[in-house]
C-alpha atoms as a PDB file:
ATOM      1  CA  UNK A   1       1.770  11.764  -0.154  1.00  0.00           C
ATOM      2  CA  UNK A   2       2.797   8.155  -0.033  1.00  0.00           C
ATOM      3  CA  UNK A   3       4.554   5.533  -1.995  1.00  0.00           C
ATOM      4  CA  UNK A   4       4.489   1.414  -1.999  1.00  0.00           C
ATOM      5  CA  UNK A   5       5.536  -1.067  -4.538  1.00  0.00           C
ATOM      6  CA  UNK A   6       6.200  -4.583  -4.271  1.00  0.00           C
ATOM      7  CA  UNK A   7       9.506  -6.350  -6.218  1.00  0.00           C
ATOM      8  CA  UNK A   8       8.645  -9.840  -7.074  1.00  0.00           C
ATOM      9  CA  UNK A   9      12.400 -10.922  -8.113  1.00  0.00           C
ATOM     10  CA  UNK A  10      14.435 -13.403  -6.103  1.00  0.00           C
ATOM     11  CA  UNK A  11      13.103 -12.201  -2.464  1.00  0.00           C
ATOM     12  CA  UNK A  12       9.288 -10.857  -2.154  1.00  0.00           C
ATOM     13  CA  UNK A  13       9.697  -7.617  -0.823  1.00  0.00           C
ATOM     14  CA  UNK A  14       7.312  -4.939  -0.497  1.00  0.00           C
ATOM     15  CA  UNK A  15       8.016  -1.159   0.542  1.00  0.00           C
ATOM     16  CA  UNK A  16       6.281   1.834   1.745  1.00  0.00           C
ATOM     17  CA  UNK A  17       6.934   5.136   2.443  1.00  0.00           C
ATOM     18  CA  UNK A  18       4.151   6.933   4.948  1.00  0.00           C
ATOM     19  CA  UNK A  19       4.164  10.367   3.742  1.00  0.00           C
ATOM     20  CA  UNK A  20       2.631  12.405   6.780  1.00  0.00           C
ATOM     21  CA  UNK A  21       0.919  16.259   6.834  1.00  0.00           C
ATOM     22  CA  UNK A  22       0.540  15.634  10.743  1.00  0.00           C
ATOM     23  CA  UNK A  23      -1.853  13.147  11.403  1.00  0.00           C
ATOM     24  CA  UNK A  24      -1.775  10.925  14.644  1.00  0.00           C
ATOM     25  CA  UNK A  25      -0.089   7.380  13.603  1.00  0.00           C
ATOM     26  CA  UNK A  26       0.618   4.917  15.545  1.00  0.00           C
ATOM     27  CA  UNK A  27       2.589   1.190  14.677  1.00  0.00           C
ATOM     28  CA  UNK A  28       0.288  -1.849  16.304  1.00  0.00           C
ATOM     29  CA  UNK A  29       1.522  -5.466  16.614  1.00  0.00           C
ATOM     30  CA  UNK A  30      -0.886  -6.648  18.954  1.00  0.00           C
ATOM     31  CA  UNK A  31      -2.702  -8.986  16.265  1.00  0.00           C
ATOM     32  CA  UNK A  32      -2.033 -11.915  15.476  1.00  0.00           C
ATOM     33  CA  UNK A  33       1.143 -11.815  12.634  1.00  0.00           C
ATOM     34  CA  UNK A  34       0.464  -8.021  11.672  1.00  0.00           C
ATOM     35  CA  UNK A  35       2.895  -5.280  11.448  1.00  0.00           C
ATOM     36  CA  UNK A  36       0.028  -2.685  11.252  1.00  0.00           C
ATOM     37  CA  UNK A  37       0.013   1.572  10.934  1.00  0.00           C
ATOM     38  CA  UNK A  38      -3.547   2.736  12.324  1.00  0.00           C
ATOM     39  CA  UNK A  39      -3.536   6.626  11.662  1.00  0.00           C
ATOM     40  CA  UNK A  40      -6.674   9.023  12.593  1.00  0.00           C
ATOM     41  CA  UNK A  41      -7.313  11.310   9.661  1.00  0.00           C
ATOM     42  CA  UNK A  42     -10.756  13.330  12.028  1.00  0.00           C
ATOM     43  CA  UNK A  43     -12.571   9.930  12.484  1.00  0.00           C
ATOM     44  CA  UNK A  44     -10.750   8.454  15.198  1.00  0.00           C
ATOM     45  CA  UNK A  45      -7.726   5.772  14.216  1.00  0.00           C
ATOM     46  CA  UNK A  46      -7.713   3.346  11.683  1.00  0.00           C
ATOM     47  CA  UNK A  47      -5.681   0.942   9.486  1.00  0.00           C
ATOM     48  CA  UNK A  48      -4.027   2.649   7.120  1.00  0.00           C
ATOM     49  CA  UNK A  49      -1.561  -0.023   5.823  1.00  0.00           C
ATOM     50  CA  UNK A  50       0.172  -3.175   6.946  1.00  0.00           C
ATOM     51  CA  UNK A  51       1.782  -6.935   6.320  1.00  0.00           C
ATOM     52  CA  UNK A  52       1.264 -10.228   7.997  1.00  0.00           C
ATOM     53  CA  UNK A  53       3.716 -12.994   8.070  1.00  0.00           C
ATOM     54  CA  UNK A  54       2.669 -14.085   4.761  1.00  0.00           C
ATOM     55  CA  UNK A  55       2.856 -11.046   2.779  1.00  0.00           C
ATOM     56  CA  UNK A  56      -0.813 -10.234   2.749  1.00  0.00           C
ATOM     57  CA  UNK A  57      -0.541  -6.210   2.303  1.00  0.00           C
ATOM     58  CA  UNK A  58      -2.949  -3.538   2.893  1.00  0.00           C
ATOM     59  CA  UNK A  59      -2.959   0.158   1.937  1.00  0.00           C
ATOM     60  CA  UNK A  60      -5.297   3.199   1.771  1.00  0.00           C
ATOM     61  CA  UNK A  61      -3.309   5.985  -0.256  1.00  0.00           C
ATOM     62  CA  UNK A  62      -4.806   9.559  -1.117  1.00  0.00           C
ATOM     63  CA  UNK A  63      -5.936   9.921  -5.108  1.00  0.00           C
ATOM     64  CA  UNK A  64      -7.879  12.790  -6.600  1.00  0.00           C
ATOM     65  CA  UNK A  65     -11.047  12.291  -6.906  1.00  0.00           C
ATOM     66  CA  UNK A  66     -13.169  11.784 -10.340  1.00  0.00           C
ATOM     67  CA  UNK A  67     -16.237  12.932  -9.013  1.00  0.00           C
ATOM     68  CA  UNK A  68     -17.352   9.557  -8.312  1.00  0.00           C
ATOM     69  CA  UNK A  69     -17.263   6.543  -6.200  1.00  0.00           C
ATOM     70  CA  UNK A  70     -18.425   9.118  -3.579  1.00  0.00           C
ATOM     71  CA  UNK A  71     -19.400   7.639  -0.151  1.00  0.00           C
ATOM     72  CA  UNK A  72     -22.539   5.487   0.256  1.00  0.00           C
ATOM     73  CA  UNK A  73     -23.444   3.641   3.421  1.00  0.00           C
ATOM     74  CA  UNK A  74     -22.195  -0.158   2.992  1.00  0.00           C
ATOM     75  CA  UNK A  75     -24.619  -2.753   2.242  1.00  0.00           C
ATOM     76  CA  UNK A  76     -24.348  -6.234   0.515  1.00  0.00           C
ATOM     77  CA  UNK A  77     -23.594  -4.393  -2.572  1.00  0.00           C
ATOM     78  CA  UNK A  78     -20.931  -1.536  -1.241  1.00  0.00           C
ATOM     79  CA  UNK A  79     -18.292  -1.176   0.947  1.00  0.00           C
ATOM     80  CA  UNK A  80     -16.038   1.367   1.451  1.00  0.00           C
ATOM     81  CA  UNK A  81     -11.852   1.564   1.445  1.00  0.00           C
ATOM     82  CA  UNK A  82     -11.716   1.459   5.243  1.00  0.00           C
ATOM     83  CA  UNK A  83     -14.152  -1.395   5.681  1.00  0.00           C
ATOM     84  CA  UNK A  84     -12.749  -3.178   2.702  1.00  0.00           C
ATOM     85  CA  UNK A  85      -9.223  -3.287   4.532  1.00  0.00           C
ATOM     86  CA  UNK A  86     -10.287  -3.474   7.934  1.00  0.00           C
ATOM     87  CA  UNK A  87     -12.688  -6.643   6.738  1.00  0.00           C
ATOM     88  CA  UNK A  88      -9.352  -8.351   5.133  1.00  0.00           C
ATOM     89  CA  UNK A  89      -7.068  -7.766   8.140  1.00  0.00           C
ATOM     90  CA  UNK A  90      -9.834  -9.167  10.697  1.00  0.00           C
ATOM     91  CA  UNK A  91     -10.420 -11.931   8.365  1.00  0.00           C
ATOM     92  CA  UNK A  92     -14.136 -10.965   7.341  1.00  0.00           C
ATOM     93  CA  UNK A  93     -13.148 -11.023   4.051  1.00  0.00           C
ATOM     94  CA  UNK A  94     -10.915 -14.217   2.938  1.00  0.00           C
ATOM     95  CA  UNK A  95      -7.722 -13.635   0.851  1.00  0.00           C
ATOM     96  CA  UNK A  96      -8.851 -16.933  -1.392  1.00  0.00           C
ATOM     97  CA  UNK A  97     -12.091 -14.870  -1.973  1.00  0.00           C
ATOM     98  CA  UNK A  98     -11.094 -11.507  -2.271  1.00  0.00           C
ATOM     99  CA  UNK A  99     -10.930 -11.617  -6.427  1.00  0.00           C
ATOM    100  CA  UNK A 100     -14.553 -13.099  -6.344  1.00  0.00           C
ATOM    101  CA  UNK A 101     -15.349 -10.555  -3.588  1.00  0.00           C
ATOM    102  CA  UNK A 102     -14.592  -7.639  -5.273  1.00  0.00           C
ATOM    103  CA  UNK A 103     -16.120  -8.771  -9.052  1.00  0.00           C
ATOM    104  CA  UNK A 104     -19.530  -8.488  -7.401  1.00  0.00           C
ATOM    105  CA  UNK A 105     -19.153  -5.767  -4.400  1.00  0.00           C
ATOM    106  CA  UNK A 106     -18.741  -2.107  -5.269  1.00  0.00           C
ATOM    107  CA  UNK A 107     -15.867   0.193  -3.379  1.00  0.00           C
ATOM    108  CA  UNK A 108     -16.650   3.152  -2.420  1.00  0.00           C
ATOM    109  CA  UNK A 109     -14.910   6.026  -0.624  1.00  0.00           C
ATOM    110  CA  UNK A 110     -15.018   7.299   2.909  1.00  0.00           C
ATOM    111  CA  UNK A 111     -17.233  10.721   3.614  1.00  0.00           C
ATOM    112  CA  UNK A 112     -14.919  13.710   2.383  1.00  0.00           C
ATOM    113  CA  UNK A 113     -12.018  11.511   1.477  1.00  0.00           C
ATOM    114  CA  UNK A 114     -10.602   9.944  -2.257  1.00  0.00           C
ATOM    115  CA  UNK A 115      -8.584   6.662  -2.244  1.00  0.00           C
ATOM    116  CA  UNK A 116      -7.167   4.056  -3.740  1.00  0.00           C
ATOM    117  CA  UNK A 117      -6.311   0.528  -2.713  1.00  0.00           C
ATOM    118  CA  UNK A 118      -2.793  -1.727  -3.263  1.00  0.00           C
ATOM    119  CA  UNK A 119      -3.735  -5.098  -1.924  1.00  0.00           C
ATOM    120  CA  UNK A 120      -1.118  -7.682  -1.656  1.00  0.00           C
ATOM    121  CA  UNK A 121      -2.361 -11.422  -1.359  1.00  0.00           C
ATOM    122  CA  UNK A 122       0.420 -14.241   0.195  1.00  0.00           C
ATOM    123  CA  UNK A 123       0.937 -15.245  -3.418  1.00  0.00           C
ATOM    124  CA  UNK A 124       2.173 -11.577  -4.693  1.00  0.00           C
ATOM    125  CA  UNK A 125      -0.732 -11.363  -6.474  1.00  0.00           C
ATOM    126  CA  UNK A 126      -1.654  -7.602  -6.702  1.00  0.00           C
ATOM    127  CA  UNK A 127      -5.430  -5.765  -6.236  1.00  0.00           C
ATOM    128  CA  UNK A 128      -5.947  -2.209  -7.119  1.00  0.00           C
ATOM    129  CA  UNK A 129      -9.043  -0.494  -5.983  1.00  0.00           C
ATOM    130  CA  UNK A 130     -10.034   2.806  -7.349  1.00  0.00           C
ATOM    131  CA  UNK A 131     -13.508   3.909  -6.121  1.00  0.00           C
ATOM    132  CA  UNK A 132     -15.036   5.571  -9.242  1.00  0.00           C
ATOM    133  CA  UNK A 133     -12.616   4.318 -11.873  1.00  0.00           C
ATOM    134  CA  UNK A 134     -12.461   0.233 -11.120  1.00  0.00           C
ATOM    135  CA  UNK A 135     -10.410  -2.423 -10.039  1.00  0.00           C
ATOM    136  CA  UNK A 136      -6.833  -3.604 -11.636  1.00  0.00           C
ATOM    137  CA  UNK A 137      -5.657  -7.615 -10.725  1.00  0.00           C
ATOM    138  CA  UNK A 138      -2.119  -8.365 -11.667  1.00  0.00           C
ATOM    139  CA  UNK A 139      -0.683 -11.859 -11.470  1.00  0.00           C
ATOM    140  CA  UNK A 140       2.661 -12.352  -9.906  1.00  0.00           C
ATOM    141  CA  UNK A 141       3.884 -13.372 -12.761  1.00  0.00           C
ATOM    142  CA  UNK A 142       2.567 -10.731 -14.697  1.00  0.00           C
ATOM    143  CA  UNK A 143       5.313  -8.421 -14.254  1.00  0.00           C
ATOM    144  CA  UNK A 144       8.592  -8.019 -11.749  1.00  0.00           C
ATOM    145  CA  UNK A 145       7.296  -5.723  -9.811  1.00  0.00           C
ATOM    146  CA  UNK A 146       4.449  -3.156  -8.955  1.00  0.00           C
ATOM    147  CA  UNK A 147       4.270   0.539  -7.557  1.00  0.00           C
ATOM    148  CA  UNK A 148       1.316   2.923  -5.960  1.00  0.00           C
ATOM    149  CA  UNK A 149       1.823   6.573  -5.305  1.00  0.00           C
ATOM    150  CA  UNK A 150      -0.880   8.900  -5.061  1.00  0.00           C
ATOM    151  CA  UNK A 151      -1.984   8.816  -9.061  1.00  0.00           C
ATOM    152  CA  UNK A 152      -4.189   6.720 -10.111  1.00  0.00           C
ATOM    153  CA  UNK A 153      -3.094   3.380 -12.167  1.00  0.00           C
ATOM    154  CA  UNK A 154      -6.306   3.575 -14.063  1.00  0.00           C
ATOM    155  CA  UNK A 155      -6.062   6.565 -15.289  1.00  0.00           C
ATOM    156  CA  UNK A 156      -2.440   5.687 -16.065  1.00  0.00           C
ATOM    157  CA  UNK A 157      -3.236   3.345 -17.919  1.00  0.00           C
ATOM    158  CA  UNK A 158      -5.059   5.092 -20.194  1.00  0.00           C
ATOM    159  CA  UNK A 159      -2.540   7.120 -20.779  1.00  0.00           C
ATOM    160  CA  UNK A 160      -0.731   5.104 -22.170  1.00  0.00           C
ATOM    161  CA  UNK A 161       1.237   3.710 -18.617  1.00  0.00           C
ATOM    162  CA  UNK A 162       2.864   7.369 -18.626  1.00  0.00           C
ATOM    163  CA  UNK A 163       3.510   8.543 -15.037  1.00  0.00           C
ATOM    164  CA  UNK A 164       2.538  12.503 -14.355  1.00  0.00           C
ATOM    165  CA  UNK A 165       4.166  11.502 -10.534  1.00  0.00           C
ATOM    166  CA  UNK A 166       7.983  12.029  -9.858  1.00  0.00           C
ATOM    167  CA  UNK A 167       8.064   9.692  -7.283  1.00  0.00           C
ATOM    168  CA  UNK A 168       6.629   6.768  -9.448  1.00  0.00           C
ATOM    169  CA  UNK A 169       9.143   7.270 -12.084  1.00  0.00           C
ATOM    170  CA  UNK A 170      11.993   7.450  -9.309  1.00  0.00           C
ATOM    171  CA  UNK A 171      11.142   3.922  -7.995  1.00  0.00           C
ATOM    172  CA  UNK A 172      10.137   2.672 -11.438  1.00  0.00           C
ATOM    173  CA  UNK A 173      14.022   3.686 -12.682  1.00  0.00           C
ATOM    174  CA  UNK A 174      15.814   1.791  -9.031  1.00  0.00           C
ATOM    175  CA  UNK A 175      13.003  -1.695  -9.745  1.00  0.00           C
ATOM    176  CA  UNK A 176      14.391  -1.735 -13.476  1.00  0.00           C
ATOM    177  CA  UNK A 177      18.002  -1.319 -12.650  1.00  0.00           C
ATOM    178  CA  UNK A 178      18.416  -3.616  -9.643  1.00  0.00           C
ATOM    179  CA  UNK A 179      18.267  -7.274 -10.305  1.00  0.00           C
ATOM    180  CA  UNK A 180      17.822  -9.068  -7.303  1.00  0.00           C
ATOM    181  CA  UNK A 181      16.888  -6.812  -4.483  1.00  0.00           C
ATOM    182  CA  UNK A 182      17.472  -7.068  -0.864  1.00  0.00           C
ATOM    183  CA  UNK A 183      15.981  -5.145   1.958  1.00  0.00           C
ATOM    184  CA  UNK A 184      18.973  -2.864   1.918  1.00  0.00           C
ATOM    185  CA  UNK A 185      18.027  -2.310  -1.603  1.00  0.00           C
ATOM    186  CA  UNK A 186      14.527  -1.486  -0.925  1.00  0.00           C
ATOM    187  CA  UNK A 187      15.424   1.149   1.280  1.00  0.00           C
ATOM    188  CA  UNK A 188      17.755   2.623  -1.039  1.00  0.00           C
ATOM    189  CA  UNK A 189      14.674   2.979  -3.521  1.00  0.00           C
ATOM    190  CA  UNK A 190      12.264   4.092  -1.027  1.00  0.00           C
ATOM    191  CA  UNK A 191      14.624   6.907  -0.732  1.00  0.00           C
ATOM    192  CA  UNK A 192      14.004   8.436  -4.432  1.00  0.00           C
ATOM    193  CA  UNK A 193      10.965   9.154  -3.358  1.00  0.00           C
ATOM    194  CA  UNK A 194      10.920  10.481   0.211  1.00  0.00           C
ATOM    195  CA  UNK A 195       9.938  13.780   0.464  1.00  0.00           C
ATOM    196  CA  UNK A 196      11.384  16.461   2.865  1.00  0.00           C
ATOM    197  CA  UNK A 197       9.606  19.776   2.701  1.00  0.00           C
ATOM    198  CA  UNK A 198       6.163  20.905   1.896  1.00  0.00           C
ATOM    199  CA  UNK A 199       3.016  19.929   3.440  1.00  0.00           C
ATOM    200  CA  UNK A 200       3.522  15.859   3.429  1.00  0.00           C
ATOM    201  CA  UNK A 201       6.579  14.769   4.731  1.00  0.00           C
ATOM    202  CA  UNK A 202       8.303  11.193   4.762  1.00  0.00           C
ATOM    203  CA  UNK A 203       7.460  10.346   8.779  1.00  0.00           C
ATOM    204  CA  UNK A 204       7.826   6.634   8.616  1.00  0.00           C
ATOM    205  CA  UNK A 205       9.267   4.032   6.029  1.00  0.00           C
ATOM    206  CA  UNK A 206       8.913   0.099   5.804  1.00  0.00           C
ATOM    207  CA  UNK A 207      10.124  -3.167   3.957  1.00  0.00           C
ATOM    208  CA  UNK A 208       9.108  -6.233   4.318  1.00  0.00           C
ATOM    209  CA  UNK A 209      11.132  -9.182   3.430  1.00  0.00           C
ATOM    210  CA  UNK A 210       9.092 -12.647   2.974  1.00  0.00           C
ATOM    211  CA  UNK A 211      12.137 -14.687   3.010  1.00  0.00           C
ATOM    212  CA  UNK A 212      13.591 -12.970   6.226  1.00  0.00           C
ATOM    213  CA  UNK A 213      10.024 -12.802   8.145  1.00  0.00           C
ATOM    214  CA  UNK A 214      11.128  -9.262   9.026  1.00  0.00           C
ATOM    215  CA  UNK A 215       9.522  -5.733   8.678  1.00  0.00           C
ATOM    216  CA  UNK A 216      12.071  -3.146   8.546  1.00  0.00           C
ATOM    217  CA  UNK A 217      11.479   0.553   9.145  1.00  0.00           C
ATOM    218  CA  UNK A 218      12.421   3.913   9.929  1.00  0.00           C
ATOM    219  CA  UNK A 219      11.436   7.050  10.244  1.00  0.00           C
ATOM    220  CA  UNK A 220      12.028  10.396   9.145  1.00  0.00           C
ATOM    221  CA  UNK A 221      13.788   9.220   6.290  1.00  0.00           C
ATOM    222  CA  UNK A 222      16.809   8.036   8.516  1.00  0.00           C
ATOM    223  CA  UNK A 223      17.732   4.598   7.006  1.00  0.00           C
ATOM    224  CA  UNK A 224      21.056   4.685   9.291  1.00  0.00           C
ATOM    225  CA  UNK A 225      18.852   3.678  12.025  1.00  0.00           C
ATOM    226  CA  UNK A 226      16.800   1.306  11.107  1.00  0.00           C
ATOM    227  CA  UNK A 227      14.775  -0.999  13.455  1.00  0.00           C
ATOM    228  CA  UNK A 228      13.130  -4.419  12.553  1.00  0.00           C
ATOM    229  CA  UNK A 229       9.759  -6.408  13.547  1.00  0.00           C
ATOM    230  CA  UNK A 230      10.415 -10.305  13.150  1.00  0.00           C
ATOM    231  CA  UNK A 231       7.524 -12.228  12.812  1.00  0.00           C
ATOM    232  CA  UNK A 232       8.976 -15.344  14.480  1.00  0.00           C
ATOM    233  CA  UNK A 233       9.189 -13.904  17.818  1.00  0.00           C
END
């Protein structure tokens, strides 16, 4: 499964781990200021996460389901996760108007599919979307830092912010012991949580650093050989 957080000390600098069980992926950069990931899950390719210039993030990360937010066609009440991200990366849906947008719309899944949402506006502002459970908004300067694996926060929450998910707790531990994180750094707490065997392996890793301009990624877990996107080419 996947992890992402987003450290909001010194640097902005948001991570993600792609954990893979052999979909198609590809890496786009052919619009305008987007590092995107489009991946085809049966349905034909489509966004599954990305960053602009600005730091304006977009995931769509497995989560069992609770039996509801279950697909309904969208409408000007509902959307769904893949129409609420693609409308935000084409610029349907306005980052200024996304907390007033999703007050009044209902998120809803994808046919035979259950998951959640990490949306990152330019401001570090975070957005969690949970079909079936509700939305979380957290302030940048709410806390230092935020994380999304494959559990849902909601349900988290309720008990009592305990993680059941290794992988959370790994990144959790590396965002309260580092200070003042750099990309390195990032990388070096992505790794807690890759995962090597089993059905859903680590295929493709990235950081994004708002003060460099620069997406940095991997894959397979190799962060010897890292490459890097700059947004001011």
């Amino acid at each position: 499964m996947c992890t992402s957080f987003i450290s909001r000390k010194g640097d902005v600098l948001i991570g993600m781990n792609f954990d893979n069980n052999g979909m198609a992926y590809s890496i786009n950069t052919n619009i305008h200021d987007w590092f995107i990931v489009n991946v085809d899950g049966g349905r034909g390719k489509y966004p599954s996460f990305g960053v602009n210039n600005n730091g304006l993030f977009f995931n769509n990360l497995v989560v069992d389901s609770n039996g509801k937010g279950l697909y309904r066609r969208p409408s000007k009440r509902v959307t769904h996760t893949t129409k609420l991200i693609s409308d935000i990366l084409h610029r349907i849906i306005n980052e200024e108007d996304l907390k007033e947008y999703l007050s009044r719309i209902e998120v809803v899944n994808t046919p035979d599919w259950s998951c959640h949402n990490m949306i990152i506006d330019s401001s570090s502002n975070v957005y969690i979307v949970e079909p079936g459970r509700g939305n979380i908004y957290s302030p940048n300067k709410e806390s230092d830092y935020y994380i999304m694996t494959n559990e849902s926060i909601i349900d988290m929450q309720k008990n009592g912010n305990h993680a059941k998910c290794d992988r959370y707790n790994a990144v959790e531990k590396e965002l309260n012991r580092i200070i003042d994180p750099n990309p390195k750094d990032a990388f070096e707490i992505l790794k807690k949580a890759f995962q090597t065997d089993g059905e859903w392996k680590t295929e493709l890793s990235i950081v994004f650093s708002k003060k460099e301009g620069k997406v940095y990624y991997c894959f397979n877990g190799d962060i010897s050989k890292l490459c890097e996107y700059s947004f001011c080419n």
